[in-house]
N, C-alpha and C. Protein backbone atom coordinates (compact mmCIF):
# COMPACT_ATOMS: atom_id res chain seq x y z
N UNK A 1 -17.05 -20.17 18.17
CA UNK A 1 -16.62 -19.31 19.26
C UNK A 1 -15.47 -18.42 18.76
N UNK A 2 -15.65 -17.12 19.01
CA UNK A 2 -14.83 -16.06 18.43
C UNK A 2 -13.29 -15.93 19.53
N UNK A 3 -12.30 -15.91 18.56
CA UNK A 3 -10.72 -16.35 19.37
C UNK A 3 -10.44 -15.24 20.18
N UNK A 4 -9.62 -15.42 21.24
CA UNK A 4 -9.64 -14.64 22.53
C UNK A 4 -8.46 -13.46 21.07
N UNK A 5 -8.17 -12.42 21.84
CA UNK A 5 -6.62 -11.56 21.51
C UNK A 5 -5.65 -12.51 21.45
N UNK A 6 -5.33 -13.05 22.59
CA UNK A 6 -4.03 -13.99 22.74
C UNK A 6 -3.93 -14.89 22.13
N UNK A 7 -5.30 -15.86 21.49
CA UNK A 7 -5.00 -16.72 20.69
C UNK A 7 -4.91 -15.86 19.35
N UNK A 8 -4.84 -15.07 18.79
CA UNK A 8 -4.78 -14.72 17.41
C UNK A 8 -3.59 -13.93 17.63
N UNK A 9 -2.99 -13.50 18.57
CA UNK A 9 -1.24 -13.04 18.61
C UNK A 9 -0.65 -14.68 18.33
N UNK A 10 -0.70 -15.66 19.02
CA UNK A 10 0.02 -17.34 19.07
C UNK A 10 -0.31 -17.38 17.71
N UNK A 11 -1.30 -17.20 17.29
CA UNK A 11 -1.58 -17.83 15.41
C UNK A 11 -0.95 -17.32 14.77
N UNK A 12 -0.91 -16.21 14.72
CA UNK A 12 -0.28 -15.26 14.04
C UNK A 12 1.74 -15.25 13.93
N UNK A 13 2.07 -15.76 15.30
CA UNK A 13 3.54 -15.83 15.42
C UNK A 13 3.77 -17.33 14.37
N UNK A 14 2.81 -18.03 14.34
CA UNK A 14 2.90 -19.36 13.62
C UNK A 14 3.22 -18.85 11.90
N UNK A 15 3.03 -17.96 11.73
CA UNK A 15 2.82 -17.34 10.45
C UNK A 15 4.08 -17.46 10.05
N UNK A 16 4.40 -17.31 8.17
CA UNK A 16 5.27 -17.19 7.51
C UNK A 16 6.02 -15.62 8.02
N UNK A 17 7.10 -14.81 7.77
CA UNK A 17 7.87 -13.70 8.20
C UNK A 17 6.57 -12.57 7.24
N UNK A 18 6.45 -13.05 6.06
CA UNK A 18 5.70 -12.08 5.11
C UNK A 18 4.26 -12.25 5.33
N UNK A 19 3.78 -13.32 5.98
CA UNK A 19 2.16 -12.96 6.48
C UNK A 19 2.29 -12.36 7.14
N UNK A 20 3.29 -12.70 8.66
CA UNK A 20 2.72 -11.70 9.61
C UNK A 20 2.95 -10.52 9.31
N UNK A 21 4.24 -9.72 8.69
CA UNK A 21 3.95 -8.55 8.03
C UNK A 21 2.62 -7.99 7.09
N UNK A 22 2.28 -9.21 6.44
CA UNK A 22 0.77 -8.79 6.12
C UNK A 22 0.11 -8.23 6.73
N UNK A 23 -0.43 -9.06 7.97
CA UNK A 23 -1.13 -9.09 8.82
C UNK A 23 -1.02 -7.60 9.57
N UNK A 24 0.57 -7.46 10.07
CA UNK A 24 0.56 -6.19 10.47
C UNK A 24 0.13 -4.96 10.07
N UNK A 25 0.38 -5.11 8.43
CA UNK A 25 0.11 -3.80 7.78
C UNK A 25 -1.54 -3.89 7.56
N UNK A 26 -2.43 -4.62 7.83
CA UNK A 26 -3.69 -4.68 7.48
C UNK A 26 -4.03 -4.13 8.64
N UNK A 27 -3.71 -4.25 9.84
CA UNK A 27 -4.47 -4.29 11.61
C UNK A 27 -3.60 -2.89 11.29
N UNK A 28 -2.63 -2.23 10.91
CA UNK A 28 -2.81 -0.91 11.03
C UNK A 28 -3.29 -0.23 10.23
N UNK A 29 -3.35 -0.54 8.79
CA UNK A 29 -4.48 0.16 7.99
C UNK A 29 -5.78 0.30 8.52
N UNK A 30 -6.05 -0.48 9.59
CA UNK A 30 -7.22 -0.60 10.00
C UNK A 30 -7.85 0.28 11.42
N UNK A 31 -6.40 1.38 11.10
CA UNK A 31 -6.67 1.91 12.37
C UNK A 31 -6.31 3.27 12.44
N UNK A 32 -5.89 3.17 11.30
CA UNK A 32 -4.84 4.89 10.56
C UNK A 32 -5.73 5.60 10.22
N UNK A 33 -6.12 6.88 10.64
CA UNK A 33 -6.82 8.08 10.08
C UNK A 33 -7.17 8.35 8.66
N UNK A 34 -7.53 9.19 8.24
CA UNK A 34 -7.90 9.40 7.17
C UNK A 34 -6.33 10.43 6.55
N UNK A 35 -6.21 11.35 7.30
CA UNK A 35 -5.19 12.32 7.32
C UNK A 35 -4.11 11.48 7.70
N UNK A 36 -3.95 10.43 8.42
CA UNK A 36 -2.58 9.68 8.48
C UNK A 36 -2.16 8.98 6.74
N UNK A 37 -3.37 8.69 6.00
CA UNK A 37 -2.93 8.07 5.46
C UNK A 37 -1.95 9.28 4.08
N UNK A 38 -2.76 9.90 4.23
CA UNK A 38 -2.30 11.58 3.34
C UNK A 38 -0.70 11.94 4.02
N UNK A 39 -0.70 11.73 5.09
CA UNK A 39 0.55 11.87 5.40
C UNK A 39 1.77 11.09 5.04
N UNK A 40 1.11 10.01 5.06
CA UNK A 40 2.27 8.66 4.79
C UNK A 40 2.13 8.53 3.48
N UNK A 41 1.11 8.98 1.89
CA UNK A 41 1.43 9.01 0.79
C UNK A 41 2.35 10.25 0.42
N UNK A 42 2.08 11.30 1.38
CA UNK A 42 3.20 12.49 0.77
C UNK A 42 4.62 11.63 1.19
N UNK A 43 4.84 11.40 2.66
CA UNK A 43 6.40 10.88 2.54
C UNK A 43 6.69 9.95 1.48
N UNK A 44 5.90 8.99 1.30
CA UNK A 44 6.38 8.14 0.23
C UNK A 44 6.57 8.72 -1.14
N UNK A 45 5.99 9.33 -1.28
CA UNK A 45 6.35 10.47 -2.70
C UNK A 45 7.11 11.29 -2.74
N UNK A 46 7.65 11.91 -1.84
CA UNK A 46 9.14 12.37 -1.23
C UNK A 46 10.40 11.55 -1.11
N UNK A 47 10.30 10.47 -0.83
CA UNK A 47 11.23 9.39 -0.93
C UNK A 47 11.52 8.97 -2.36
N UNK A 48 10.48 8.85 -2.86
CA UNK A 48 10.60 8.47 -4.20
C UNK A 48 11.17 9.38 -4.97
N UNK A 49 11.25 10.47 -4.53
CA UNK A 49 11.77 11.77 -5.49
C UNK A 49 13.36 11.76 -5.13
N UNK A 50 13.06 11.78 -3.91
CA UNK A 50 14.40 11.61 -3.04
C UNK A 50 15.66 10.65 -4.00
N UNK A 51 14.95 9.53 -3.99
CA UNK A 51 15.77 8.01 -4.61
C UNK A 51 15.94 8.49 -5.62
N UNK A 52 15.13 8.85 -6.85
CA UNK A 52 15.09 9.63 -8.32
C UNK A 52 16.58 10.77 -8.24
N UNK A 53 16.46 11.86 -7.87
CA UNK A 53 17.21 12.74 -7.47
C UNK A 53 18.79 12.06 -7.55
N UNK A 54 18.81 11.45 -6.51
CA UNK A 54 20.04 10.48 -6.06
C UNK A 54 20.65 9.42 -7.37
N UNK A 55 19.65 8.85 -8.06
CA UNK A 55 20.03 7.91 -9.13
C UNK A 55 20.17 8.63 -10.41
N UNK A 56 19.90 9.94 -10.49
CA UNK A 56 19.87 10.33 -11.77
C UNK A 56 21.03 11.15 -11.76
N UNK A 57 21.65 11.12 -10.54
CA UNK A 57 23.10 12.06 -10.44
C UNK A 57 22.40 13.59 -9.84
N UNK A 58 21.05 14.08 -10.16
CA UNK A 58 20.92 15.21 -10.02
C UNK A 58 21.28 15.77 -8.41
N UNK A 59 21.32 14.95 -7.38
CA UNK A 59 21.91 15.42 -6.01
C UNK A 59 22.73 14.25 -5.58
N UNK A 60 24.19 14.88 -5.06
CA UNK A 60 25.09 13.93 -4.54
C UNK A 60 25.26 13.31 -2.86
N UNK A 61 24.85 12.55 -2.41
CA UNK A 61 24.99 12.26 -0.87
C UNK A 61 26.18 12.72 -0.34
N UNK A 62 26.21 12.88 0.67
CA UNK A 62 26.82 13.42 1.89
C UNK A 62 27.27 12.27 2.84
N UNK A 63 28.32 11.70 3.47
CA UNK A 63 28.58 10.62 3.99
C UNK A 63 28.36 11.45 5.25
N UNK A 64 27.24 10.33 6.11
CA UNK A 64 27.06 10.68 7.62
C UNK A 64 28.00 11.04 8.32
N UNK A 65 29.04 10.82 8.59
CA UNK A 65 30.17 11.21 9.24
C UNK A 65 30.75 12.60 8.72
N UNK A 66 30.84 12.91 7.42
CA UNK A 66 31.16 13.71 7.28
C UNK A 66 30.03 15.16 7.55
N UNK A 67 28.62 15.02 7.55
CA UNK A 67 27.85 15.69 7.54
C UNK A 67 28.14 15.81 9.25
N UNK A 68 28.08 14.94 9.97
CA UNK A 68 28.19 15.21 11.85
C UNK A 68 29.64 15.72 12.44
N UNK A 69 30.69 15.75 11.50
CA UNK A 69 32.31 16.06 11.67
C UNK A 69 32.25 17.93 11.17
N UNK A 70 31.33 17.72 10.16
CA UNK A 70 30.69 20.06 9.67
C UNK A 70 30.02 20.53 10.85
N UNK A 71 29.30 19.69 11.72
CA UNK A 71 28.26 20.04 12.30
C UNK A 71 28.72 20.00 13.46
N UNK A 72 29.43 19.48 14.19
CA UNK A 72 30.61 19.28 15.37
C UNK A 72 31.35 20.77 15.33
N UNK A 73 32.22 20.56 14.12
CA UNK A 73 33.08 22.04 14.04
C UNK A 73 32.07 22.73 14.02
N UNK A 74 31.00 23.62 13.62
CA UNK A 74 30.38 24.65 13.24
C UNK A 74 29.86 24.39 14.85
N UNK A 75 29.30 23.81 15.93
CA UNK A 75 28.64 24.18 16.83
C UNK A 75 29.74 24.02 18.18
N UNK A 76 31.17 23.54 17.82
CA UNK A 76 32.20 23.16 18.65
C UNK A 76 32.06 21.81 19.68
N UNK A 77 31.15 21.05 19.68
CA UNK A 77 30.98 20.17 20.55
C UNK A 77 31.40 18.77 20.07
C-alpha cells in the first residue's frame, strides 16, 4: 500500500539533518523547469566568479554598513 503525503513528511522528519536536505533537493529537482535549472547554473557560476574575484584580491568588499551609511547620505533618508 502506497504511503499517504503525511506519512512520508513524519518519515522524512525522522531523517538525519543531511537526508532530509537530500531529500529536499531531489523533490525539487523534481519539479524545476528546464529554464529554472539554466537559471540557477548561471547564478552559481556568478558566485563562483564572485568568490574568485574576492580571494584573488582582484575586487575589495564593501562593509554593509558602510555601503547603506553612502546610500542614506546620497538619497537623505
Amino acid at each position: 500500500m502506497a504511503m499517504t503525503k503525511r506519512q512520508i513528511i513524519e518519515a522524512a522528519k525522522g531523517l538525519k539533518l543531511d537526508d532530509r536536505m537530500d531529500v529536499v533537493d531531489e523533490l525539487v529537482a523534481s519539479v524545476t523547469s528546464d529554464e529554472q535549472r539554466e537559471i540557477d547554473k548561471a547564478w552559481e557560476e556568478e558566485i563562483e566568479r564572485r568568490i574568485d574575484d574576492l580571494e584573488s584580491g582582484k575586487v575589495e568588499a564593501i562593509p554593509g554598513e558602510q555601503v547603506f551609511a553612502q546610500l542614506k547620505a546620497k538619497y537623505k533618508r
